[in-house]
Protein backbone atom coordinates (compact mmCIF):
# COMPACT_ATOMS: atom_id res chain seq x y z
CA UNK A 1 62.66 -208.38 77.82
CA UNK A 2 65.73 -210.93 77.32
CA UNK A 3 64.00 -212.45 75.07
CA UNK A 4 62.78 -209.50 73.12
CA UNK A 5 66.49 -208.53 72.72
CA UNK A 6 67.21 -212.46 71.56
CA UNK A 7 64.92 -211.73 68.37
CA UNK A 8 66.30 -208.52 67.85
CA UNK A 9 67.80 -208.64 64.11
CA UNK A 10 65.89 -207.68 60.58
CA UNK A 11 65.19 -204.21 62.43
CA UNK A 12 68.82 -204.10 63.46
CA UNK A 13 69.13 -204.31 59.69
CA UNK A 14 67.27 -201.24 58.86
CA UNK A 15 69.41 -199.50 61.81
CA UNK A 16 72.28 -200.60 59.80
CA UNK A 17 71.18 -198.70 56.78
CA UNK A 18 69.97 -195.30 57.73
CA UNK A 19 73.07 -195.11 60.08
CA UNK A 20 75.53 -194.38 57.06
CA UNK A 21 78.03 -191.81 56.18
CA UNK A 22 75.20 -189.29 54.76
CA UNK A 23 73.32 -189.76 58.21
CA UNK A 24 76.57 -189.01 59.80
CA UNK A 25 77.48 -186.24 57.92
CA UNK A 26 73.89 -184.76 58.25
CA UNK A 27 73.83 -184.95 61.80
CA UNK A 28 77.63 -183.32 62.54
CA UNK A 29 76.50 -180.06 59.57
CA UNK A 30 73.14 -179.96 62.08
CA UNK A 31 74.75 -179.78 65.00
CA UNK A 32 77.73 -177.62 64.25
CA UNK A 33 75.73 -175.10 62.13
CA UNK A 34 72.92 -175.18 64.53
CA UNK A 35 73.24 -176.36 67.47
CA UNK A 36 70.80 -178.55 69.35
CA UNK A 37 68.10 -176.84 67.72
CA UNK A 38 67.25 -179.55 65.07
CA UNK A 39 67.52 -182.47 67.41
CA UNK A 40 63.43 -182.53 67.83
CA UNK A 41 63.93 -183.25 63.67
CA UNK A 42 65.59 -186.31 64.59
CA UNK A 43 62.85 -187.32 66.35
CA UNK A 44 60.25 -186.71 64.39
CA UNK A 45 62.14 -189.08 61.72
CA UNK A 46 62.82 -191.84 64.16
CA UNK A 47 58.97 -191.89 64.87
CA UNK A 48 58.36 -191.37 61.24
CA UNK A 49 60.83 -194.48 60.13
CA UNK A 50 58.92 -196.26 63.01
CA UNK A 51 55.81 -196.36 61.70
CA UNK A 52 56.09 -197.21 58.37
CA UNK A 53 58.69 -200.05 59.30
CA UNK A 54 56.37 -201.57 61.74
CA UNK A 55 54.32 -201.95 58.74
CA UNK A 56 56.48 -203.49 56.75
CA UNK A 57 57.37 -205.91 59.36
CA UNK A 58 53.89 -206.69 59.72
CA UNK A 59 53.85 -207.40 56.41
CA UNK A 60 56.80 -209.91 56.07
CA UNK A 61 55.98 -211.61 59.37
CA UNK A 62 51.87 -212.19 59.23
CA UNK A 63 51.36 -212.39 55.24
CA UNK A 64 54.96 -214.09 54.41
CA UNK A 65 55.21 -211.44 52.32
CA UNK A 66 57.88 -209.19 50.99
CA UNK A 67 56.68 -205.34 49.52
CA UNK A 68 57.90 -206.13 46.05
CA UNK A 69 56.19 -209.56 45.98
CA UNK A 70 53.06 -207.86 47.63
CA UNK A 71 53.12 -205.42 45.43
CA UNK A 72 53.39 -207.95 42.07
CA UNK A 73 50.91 -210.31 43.91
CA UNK A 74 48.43 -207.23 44.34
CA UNK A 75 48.57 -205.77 41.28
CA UNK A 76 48.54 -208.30 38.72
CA UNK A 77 46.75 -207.89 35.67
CA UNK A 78 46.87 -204.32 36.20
CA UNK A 79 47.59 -201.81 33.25
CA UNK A 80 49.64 -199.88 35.44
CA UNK A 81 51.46 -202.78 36.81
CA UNK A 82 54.78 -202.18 34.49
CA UNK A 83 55.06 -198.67 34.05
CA UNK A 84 55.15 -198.36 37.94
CA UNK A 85 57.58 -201.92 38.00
CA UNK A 86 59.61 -200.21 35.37
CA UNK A 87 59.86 -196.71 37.81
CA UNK A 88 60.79 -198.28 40.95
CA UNK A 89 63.53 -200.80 39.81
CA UNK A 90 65.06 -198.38 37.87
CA UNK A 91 64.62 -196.00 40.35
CA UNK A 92 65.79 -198.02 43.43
CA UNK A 93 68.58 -199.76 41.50
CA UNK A 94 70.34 -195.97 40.26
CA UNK A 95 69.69 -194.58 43.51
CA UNK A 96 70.73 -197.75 45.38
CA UNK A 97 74.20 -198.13 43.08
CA UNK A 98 74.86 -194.13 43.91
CA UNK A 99 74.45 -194.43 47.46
CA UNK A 100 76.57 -196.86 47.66
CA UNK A 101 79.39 -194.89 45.95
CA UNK A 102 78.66 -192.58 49.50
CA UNK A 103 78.70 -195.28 51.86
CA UNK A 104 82.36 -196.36 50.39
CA UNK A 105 83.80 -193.32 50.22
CA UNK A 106 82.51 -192.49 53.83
CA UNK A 107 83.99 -195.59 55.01
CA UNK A 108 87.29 -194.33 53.31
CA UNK A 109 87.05 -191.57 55.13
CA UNK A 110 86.54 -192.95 58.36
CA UNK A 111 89.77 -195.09 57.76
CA UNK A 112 91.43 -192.11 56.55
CA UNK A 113 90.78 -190.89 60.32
CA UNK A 114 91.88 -193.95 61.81
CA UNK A 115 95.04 -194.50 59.31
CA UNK A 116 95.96 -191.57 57.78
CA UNK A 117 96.57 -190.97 54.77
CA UNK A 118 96.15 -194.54 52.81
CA UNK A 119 94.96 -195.46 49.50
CA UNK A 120 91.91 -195.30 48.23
CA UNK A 121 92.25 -198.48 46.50
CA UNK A 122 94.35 -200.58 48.79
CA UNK A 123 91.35 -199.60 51.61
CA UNK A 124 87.98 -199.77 49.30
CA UNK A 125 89.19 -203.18 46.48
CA UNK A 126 89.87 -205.24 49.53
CA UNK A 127 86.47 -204.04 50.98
CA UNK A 128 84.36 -204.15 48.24
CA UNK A 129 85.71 -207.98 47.58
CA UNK A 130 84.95 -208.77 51.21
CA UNK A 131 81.35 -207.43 50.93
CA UNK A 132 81.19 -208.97 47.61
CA UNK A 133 82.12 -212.29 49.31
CA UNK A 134 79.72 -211.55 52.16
CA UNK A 135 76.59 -211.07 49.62
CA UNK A 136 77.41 -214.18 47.45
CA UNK A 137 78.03 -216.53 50.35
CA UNK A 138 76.96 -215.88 53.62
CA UNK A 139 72.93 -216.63 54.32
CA UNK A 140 70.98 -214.50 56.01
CA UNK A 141 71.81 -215.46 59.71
CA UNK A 142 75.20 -214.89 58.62
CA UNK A 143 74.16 -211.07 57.28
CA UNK A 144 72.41 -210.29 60.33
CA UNK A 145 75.10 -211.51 62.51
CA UNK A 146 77.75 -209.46 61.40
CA UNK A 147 75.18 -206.25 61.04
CA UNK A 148 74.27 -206.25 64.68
CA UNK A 149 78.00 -206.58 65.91
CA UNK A 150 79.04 -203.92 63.45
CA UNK A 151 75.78 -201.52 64.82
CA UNK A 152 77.31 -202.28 68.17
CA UNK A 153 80.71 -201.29 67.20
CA UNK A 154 79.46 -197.84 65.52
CA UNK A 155 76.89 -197.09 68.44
CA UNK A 156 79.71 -197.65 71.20
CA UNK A 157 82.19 -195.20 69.52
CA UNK A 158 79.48 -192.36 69.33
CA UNK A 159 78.51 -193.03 72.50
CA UNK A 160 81.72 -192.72 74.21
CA UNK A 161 82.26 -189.37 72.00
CA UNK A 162 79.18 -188.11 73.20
CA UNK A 163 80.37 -188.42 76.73
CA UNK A 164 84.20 -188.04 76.08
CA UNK A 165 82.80 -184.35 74.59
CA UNK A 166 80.31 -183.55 77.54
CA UNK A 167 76.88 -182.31 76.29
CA UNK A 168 74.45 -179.61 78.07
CA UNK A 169 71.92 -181.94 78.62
CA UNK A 170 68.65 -179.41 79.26
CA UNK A 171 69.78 -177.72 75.88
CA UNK A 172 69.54 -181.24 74.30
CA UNK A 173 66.22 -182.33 75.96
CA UNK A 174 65.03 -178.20 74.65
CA UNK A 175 65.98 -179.64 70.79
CA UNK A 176 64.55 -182.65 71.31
CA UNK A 177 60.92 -181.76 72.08
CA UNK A 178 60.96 -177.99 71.31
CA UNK A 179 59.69 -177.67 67.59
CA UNK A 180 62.12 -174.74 66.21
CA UNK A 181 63.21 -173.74 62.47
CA UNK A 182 66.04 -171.82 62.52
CA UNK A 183 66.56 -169.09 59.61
CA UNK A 184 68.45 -170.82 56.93
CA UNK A 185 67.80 -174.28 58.66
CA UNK A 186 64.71 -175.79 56.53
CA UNK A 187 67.11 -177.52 54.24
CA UNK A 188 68.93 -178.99 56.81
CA UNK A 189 66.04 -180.44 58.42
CA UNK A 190 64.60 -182.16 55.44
CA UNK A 191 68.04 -183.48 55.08
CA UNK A 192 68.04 -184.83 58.35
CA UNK A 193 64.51 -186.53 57.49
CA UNK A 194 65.57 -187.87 54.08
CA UNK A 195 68.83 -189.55 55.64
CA UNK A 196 66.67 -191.52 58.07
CA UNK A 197 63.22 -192.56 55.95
CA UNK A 198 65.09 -194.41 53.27
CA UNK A 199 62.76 -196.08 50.70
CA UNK A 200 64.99 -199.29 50.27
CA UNK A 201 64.91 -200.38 53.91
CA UNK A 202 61.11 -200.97 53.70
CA UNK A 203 61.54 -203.40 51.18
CA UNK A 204 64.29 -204.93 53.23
CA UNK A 205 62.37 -204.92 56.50
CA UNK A 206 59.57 -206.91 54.80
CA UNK A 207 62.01 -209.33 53.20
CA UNK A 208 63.99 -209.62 56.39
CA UNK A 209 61.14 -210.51 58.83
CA UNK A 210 60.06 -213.12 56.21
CA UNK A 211 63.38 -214.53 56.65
CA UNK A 212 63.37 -214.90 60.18
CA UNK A 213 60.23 -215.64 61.03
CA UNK A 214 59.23 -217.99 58.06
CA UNK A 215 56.89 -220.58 58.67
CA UNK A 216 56.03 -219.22 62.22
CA UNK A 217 52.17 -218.20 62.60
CA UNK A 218 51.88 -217.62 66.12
CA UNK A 219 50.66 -214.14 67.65
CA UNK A 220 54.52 -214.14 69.35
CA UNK A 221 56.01 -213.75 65.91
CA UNK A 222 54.33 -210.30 65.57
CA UNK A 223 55.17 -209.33 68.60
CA UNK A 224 58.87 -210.42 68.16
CA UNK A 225 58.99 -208.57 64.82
CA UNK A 226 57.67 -205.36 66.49
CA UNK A 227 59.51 -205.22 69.36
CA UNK A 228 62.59 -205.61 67.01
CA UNK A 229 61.55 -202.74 65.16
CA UNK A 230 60.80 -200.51 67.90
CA UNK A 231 63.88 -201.09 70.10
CA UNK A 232 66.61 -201.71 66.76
CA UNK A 233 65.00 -198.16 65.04
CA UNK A 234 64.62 -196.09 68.23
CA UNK A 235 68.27 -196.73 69.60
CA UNK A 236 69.33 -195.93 65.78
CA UNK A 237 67.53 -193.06 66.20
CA UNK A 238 68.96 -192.31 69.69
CA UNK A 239 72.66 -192.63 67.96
CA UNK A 240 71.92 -190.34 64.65
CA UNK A 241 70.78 -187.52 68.33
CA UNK A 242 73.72 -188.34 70.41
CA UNK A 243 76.34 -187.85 67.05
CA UNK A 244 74.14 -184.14 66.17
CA UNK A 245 74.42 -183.61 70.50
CA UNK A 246 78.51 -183.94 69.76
CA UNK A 247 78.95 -182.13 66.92
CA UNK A 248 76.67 -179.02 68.91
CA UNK A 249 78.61 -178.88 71.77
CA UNK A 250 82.20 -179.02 69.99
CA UNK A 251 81.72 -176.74 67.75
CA UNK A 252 78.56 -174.86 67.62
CA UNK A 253 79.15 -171.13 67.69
CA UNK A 254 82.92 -171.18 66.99
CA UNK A 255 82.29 -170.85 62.88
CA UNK A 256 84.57 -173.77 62.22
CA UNK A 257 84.36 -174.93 58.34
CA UNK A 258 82.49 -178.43 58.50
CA UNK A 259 82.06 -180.27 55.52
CA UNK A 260 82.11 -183.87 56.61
CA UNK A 261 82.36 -186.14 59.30
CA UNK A 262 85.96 -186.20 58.74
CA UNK A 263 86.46 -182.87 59.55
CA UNK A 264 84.30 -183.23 62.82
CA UNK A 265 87.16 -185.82 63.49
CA UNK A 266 89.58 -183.28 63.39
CA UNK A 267 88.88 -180.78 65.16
CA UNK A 268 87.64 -182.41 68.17
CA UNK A 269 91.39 -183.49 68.62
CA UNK A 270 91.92 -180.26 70.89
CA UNK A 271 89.00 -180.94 72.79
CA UNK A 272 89.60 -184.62 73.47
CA UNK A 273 92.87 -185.17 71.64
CA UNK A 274 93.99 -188.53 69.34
CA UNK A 275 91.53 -190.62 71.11
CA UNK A 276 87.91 -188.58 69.74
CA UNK A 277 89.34 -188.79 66.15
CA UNK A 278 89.97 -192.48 66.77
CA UNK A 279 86.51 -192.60 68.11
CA UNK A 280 84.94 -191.07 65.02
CA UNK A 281 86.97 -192.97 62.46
CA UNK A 282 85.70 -196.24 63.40
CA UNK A 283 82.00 -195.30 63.93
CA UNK A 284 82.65 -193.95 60.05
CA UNK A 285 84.37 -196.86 58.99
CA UNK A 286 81.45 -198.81 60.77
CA UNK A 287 78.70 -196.80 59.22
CA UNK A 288 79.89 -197.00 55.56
CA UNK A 289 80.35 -200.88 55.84
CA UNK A 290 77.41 -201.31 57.52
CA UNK A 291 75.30 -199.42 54.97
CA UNK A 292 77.74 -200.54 51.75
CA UNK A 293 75.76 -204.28 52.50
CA UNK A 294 72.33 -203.81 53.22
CA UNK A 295 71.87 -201.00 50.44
CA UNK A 296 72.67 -204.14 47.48
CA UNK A 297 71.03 -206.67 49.83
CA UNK A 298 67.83 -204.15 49.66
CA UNK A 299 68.27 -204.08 45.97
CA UNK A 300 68.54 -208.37 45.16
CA UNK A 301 65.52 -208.54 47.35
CA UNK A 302 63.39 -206.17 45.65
CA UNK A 303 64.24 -206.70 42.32
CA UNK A 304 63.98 -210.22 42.85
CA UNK A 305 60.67 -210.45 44.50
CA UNK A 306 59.01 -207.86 41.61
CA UNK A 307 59.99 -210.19 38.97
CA UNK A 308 59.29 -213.14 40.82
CA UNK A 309 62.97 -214.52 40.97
CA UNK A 310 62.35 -215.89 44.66
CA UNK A 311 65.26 -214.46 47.04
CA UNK A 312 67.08 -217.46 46.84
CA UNK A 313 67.58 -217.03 43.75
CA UNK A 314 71.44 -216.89 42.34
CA UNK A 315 69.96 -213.79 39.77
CA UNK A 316 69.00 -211.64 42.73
CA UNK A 317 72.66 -211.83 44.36
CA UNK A 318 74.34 -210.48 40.97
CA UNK A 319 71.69 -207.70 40.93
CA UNK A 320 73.04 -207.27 44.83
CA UNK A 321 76.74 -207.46 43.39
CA UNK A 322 76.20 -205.46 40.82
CA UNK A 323 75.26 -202.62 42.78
CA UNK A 324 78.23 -203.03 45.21
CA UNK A 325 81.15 -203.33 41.78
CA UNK A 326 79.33 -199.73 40.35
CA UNK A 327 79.56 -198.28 43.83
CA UNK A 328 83.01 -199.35 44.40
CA UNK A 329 83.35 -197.82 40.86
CA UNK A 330 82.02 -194.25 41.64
CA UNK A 331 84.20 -194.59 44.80
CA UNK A 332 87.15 -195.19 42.94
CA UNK A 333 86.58 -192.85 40.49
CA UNK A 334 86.85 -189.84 42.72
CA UNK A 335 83.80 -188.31 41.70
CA UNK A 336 83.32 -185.72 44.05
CA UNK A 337 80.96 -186.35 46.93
CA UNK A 338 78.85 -183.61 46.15
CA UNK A 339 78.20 -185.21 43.03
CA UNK A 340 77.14 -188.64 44.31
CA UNK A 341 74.84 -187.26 46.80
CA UNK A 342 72.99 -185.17 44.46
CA UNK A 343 72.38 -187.87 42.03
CA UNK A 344 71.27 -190.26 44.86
CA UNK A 345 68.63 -187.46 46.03
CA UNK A 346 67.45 -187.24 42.89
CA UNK A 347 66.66 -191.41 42.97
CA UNK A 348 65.45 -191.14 46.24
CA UNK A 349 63.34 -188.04 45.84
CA UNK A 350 61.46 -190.02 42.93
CA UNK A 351 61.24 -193.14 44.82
CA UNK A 352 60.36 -192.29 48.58
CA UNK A 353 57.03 -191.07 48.19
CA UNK A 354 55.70 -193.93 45.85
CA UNK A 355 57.18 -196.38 48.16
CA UNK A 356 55.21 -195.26 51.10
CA UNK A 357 52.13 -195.10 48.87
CA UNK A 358 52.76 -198.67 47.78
CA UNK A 359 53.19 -199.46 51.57
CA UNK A 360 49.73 -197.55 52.38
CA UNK A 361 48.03 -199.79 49.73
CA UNK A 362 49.66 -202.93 50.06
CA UNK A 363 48.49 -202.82 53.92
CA UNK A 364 45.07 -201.70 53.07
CA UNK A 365 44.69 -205.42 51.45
CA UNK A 366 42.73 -207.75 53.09
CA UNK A 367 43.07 -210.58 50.99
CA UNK A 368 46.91 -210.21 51.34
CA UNK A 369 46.80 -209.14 55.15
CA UNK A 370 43.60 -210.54 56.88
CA UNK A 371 43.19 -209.20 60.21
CA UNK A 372 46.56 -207.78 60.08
CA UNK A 373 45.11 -204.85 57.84
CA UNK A 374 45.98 -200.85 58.83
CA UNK A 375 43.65 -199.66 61.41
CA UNK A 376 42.95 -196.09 61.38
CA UNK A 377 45.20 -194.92 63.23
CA UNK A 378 47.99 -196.70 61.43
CA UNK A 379 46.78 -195.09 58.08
CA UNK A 380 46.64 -191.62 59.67
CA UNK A 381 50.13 -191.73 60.54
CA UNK A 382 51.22 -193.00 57.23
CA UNK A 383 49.15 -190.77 55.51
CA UNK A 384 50.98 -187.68 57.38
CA UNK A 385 54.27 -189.61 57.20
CA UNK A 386 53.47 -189.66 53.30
CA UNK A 387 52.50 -186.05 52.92
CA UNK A 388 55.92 -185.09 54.96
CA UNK A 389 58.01 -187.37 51.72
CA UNK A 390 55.58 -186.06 49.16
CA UNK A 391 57.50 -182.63 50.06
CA UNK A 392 60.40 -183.92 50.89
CA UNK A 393 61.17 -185.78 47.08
CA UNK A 394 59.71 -182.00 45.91
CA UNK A 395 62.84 -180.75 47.91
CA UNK A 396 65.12 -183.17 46.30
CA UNK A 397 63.97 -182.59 42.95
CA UNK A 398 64.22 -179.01 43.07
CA UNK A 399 67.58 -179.16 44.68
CA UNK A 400 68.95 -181.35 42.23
CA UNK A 401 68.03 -178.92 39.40
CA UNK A 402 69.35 -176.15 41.51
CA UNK A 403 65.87 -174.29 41.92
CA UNK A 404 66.61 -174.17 45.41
């Protein structure tokens, strides 16, 4: 097990990601507007993330192989091959430069809670530079490093507001493995899905465990890179049910106005006083930086392995810090949140569903894959996991042009 946890890193990475300020936020409206209800949700998109990360793990470790360069590889000479190219970069780069406005401004917020009230710009320029730095220079041991110690940092605030708070723990386990829609709930569940399956992190996943384990052809490398993704995605997944848990047994019932995180932060102070504010500030703070890195990182890697740059290469790191500068500019802007969020749906309800179809086919390939190929059962649950974003980018859609 000891050494399991030594290898533990490009899944740590994908943790990273789907733990931001929107996952955050999604969880606390959940859980204050619904109690634990929702949490079995949760679960169902942990398991969901699960399997198709496993895949793309699979992918980077046995083939070598990022998706995008999988993906190019596959389907060259095909007629289809640009139109499709053409969708997804412009889709992943829009979507990936508007999330990142969110993950800024939540990490604002979070220092906000910790700070009061500072700047906008003397907290996000000197944070954006730093990032900026961090994508430019620092390899990808260096990335991972400071991802896992900043998961840690996030995950230990949570989890001592979880306890600090004091949860009803047979209501939780109820959520958790009890199926149940609430009236009014359906959007909030779909939510709660799209926050976790994030179509970026599979091409980071890939890229990541290509990283690592380059060069290494031994059966231990798969197992590494699946025990990574199993352990790093669950206990995300177990933090996105412990911050919902919190938020239900705050202020669930007591028709408290919620809008954010932020305001979770505040009015937990007469339930725990200064310290659960503290507590939720830096797990905010931790979540927005975490995600305002890999979300660019995602992006150099993809673009760069769909036109054939090579990661290495000095053009994918301006596409990365390109996305961070217009994030840091919708940030800065004070666009409203709302706003942000609605245009990244839109992106991501495009993008997620031909993603995981790309996925499905890319690991349906013998000649890229061998005997590393999707069994059945690993296509079934795909397939279902595809069906679930098929309606879940419908939702998006629709919501974005207000026809729901």
């Amino acid at each position: 097990m000891f050494t399991r946890l030594q290898n533990i890193g490009p899944g740590a990475l994908v943790a990273a990601a789907f733990i931001g300020p929107g996952t955050v936020t999604a969880c606390t409206l959940a859980g204050a507007g619904y109690g634990y209800a929702l949490l079995w949700a949760l679960v169902f998109a942990t398991l969901a993330t699960i399997v198709l990360q496993e895949m793309a793990a699979r992918l980077g470790t046995s083939a070598g192989l990022g998706l995008g360069e999988a993906l190019r590889l596959r389907l060259m000479g095909s007629p289809l091959r640009y139109p499709l190219f053409a969708l997804v970069l412009v889709a992943l780069y829009l979507g990936n430069a508007a999330y990142e406005g969110g993950n800024l401004s939540g990490s604002y917020l979070g220092a906000q809670a910790l700070f009061g009230d500072i700047s906008k710009a003397v907290f996000l320029v000197p944070m954006i530079g730093f990032s900026g730095a961090l994508l430019w220079f620092g390899g990808y041991k260096v990335l991972e490093k400071i991802l896992i110690c900043l998961v840690l940092i996030m995950a230990v605030a949570f989890i001592i507001a979880f306890f600090v708070i004091g949860v009803d723990f047979t209501g939780m386990l109820k959520g958790m493995f009890s199926p149940n829609i609430p009236k009014g709930s359906l959007l909030t569940v779909l939510a709660l899905v799209g926050t976790t399956v994030v179509p970026y992190n599979l091409f980071l996943h890939a890229s990541a465990c290509k990283e690592k384990w380059a060069g290494i052809t031994d059966e231990n490398a798969l197992k590494n890179a699946r025990a990574d993704t199993f352990i790093s995605i669950g206990f995300g997944g177990l933090v996105s049910i412990l911050i919902a848990a919190t938020a239900a047994a705050a202020m669930f019932g007591q028709g408290l106005q919620i809008n954010s995180a932020a305001d979770m932060a505040k009015q937990l102070r007469p339930i725990a006083g200064d310290f659960a504010p503290a507590l939720l500030g830096i797990g905010l703070l931790a979540a927005g930086f975490t995600s305002a890195i890999t979300a660019p990182l995602a992006t150099g890697y993809a673009v760069s392995e769909i036109l054939g740059w090579g990661t290495t290469d000095k053009r994918g790191r301006l596409v990365a810090l390109s996305v961070l500068i217009i994030g840091g500019a919708i940030a800065l802007t004070g666009f409203k949140s709302i706003s942000i969020i609605l245009t990244a749906q839109f992106a991501n309800g495009l993008l997620l569903p031909i993603i995981v179809g790309f996925l499905l086919f890319a690991m349906n390939q013998k000649s890229i894959l061998g005997a590393y190929v999707n069994g059945k059962l690993a296509n079934i649950c795909g397939g279902l996991v595809m069906l679930v974003s098929l309606g879940l980018g419908a939702r998006m859609i629709a919501r974005t042009f207000g026809l729901i």
